[in-house]
N, C-alpha and C. Protein backbone atom coordinates (compact mmCIF):
# COMPACT_ATOMS: atom_id res chain seq x y z
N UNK A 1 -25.70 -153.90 78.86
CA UNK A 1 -24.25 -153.76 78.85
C UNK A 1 -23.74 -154.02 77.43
N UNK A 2 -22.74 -152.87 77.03
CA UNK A 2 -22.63 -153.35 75.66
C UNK A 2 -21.33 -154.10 75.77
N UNK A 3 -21.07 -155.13 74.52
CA UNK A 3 -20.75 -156.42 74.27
C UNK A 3 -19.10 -155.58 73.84
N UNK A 4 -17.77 -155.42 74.63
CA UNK A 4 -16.61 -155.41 73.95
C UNK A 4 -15.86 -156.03 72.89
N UNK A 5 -15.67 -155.32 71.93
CA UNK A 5 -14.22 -155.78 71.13
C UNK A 5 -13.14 -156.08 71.49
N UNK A 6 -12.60 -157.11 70.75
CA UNK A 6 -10.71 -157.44 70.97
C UNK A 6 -10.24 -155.84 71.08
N UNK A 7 -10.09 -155.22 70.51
CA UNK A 7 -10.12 -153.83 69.63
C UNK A 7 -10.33 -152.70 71.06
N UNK A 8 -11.83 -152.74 71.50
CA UNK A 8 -12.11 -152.39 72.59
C UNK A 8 -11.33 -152.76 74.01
N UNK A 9 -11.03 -154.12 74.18
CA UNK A 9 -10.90 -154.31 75.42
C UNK A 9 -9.34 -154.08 75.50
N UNK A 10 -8.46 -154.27 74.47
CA UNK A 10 -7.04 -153.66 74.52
C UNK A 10 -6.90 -152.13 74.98
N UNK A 11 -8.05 -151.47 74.26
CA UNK A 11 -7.91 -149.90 74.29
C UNK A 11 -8.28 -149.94 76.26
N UNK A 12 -9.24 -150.55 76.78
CA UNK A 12 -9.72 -150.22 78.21
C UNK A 12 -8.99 -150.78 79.35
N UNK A 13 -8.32 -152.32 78.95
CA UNK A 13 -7.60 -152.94 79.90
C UNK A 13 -6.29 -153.05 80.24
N UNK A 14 -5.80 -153.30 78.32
CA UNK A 14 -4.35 -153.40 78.16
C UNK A 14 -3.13 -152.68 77.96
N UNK A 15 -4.07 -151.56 77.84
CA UNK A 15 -3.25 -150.33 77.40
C UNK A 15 -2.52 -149.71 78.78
N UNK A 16 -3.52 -149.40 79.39
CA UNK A 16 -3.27 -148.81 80.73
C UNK A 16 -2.25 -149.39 81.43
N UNK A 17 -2.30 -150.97 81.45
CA UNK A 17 -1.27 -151.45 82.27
C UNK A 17 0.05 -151.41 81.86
N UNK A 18 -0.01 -151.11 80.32
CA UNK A 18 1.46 -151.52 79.76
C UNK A 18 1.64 -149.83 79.58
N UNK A 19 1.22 -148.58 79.74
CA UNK A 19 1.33 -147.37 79.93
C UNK A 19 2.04 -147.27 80.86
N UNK A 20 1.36 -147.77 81.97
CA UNK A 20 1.96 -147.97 83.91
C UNK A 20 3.21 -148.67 83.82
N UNK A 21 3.65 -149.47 82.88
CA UNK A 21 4.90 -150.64 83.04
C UNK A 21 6.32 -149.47 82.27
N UNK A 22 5.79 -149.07 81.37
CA UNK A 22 6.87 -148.16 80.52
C UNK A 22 7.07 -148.83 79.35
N UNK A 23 5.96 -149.36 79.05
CA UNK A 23 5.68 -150.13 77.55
C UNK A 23 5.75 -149.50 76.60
N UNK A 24 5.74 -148.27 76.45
CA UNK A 24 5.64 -147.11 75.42
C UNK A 24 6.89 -146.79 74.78
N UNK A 25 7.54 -147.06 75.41
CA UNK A 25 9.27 -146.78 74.78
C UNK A 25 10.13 -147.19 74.55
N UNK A 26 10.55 -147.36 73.54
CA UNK A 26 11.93 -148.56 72.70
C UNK A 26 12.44 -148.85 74.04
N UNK A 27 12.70 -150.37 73.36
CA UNK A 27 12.51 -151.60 72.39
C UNK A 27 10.91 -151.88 72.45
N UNK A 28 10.16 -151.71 73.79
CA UNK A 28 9.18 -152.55 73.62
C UNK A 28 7.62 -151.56 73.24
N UNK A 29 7.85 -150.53 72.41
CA UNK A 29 6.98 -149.75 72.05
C UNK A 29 5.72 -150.57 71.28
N UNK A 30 4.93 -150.48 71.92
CA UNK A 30 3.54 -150.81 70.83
C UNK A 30 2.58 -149.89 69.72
N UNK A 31 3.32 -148.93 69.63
CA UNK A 31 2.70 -148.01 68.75
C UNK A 31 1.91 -148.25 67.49
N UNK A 32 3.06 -149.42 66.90
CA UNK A 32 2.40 -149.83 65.76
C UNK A 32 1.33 -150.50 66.19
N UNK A 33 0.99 -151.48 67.35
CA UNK A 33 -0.12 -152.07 67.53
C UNK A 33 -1.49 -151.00 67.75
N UNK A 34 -1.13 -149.98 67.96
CA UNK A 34 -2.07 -148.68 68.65
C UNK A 34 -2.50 -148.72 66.94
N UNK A 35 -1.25 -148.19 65.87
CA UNK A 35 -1.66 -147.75 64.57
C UNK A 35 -2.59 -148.37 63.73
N UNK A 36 -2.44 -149.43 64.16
CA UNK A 36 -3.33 -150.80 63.68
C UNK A 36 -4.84 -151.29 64.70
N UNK A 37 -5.21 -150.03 65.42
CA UNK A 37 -6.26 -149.70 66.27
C UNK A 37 -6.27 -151.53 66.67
N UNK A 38 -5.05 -151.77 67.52
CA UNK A 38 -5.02 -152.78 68.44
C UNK A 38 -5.13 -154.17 67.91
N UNK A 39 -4.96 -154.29 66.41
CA UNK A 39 -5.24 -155.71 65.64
C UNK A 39 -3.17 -156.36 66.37
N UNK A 40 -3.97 -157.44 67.00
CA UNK A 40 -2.51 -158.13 67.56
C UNK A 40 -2.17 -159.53 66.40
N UNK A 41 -3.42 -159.59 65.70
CA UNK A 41 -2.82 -160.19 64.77
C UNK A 41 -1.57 -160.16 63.51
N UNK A 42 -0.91 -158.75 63.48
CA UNK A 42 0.23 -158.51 62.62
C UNK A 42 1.23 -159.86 63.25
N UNK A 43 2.11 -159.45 61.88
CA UNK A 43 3.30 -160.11 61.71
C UNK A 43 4.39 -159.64 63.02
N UNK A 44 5.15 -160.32 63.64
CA UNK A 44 6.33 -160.01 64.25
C UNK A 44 7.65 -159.46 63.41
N UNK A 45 7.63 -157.58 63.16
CA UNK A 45 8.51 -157.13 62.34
C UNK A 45 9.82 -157.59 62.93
N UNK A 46 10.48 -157.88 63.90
CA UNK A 46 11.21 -158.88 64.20
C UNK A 46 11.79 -160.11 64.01
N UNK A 47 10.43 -160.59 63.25
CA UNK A 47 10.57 -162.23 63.41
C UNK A 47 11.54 -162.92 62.36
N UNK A 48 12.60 -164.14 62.93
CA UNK A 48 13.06 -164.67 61.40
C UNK A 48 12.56 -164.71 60.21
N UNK A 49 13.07 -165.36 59.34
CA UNK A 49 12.26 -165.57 58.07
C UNK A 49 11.60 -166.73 57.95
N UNK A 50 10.64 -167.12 57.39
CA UNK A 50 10.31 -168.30 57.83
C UNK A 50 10.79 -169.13 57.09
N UNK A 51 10.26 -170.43 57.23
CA UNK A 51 11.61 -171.62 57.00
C UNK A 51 10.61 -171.78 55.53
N UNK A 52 11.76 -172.45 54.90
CA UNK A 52 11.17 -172.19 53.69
C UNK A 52 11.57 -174.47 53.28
N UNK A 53 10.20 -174.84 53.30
CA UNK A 53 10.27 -176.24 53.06
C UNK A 53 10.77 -176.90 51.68
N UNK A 54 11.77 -178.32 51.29
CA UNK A 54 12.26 -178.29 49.96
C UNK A 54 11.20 -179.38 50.01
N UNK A 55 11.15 -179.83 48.68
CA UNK A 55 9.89 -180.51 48.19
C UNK A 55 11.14 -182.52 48.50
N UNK A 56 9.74 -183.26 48.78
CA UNK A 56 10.53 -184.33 49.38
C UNK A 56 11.88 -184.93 48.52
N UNK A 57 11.95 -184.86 47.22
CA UNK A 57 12.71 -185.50 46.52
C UNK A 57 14.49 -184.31 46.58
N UNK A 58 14.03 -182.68 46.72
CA UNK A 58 15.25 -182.05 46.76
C UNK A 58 15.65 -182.61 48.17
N UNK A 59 14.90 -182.63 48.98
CA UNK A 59 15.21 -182.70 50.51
C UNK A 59 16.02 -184.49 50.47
N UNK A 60 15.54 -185.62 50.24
CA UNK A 60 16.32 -187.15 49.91
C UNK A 60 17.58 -186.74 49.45
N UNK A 61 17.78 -185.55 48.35
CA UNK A 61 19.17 -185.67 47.80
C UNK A 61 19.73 -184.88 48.39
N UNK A 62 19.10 -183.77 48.90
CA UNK A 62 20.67 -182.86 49.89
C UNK A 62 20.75 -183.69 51.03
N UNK A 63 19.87 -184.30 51.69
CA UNK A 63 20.77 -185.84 52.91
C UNK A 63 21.52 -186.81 52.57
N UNK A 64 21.44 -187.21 50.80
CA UNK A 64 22.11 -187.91 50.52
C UNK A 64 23.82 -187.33 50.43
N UNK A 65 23.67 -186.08 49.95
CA UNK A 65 25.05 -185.67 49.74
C UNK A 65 25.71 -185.24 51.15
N UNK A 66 24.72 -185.15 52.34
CA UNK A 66 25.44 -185.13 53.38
C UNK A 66 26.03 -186.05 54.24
N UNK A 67 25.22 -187.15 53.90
CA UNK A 67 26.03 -188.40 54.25
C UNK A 67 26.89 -188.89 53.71
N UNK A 68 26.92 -188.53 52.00
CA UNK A 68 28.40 -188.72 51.30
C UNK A 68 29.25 -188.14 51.93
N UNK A 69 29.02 -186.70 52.25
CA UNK A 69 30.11 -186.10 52.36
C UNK A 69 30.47 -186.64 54.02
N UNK A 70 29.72 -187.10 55.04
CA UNK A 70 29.98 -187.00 56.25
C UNK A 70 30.97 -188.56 56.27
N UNK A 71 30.50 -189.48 55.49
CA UNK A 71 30.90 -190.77 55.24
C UNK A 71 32.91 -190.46 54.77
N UNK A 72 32.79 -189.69 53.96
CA UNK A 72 34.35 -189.07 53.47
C UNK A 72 35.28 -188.74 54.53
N UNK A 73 34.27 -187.87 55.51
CA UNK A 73 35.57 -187.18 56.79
C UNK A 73 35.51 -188.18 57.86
N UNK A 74 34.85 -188.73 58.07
CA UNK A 74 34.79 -190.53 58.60
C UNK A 74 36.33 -191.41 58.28
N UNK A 75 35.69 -191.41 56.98
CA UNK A 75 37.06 -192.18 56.27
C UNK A 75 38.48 -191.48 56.79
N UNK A 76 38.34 -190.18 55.84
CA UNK A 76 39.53 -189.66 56.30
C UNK A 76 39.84 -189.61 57.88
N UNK A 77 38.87 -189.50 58.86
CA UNK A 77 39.43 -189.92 60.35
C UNK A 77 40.39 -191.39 60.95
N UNK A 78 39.57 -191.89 60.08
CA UNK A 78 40.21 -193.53 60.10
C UNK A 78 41.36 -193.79 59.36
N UNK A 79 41.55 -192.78 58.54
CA UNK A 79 42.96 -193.29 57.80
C UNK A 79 44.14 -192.38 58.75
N UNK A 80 43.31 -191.34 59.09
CA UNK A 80 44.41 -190.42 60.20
C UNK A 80 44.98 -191.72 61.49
N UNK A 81 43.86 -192.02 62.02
CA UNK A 81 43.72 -192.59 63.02
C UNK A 81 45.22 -194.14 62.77
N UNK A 82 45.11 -194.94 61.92
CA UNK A 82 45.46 -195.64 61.54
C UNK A 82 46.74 -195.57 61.25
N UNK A 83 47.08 -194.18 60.11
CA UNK A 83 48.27 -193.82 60.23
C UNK A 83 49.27 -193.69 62.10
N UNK A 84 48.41 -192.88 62.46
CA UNK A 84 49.06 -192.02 64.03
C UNK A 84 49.40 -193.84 65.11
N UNK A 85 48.55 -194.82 64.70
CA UNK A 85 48.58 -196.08 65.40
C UNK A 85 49.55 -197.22 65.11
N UNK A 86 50.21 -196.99 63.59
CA UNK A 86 50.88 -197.68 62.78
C UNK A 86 52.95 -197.24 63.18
């Protein structure tokens, strides 16, 4: 018995069923996966962008300035608050 491919067993198993489902036609077309003789490893042309990480020291100072700034509309709540109570 010969030994199937990823490659192979998409073309014999997976295909058929998602043929039978109406997999073939926008939105959920797999064509490109066909073009790519069944490699499911591609990218999701869909997919967000990926997150793009800041290095630890940018990342400390943009939290710092968000707590400045969150610490400010704080304040200013409390002086609203204070006023409206006075």
């Amino acid at each position: 018995m010969q030994k199937l491919t990823e490659a192979d067993t998409c073309r014999k198993f997976v295909l058929p069923k998602l043929l039978a489902a109406g997999w073939d036609a926008e939105p959920h077309s797999f064509k490109g996966i066909l073009a790519a003789n069944c490699n499911f490893d591609q990218k999701n042309p869909s997919a967000k962008e990926d997150i793009t990480h800041l290095l630890p020291e940018q990342l400390a100072t943009s939290n710092l300035e968000k707590e400045e700034r969150i610490a400010e509309i704080v304040g200013g709540i409390r002086e609203l608050l204070a006023k409206a109570s006075a």
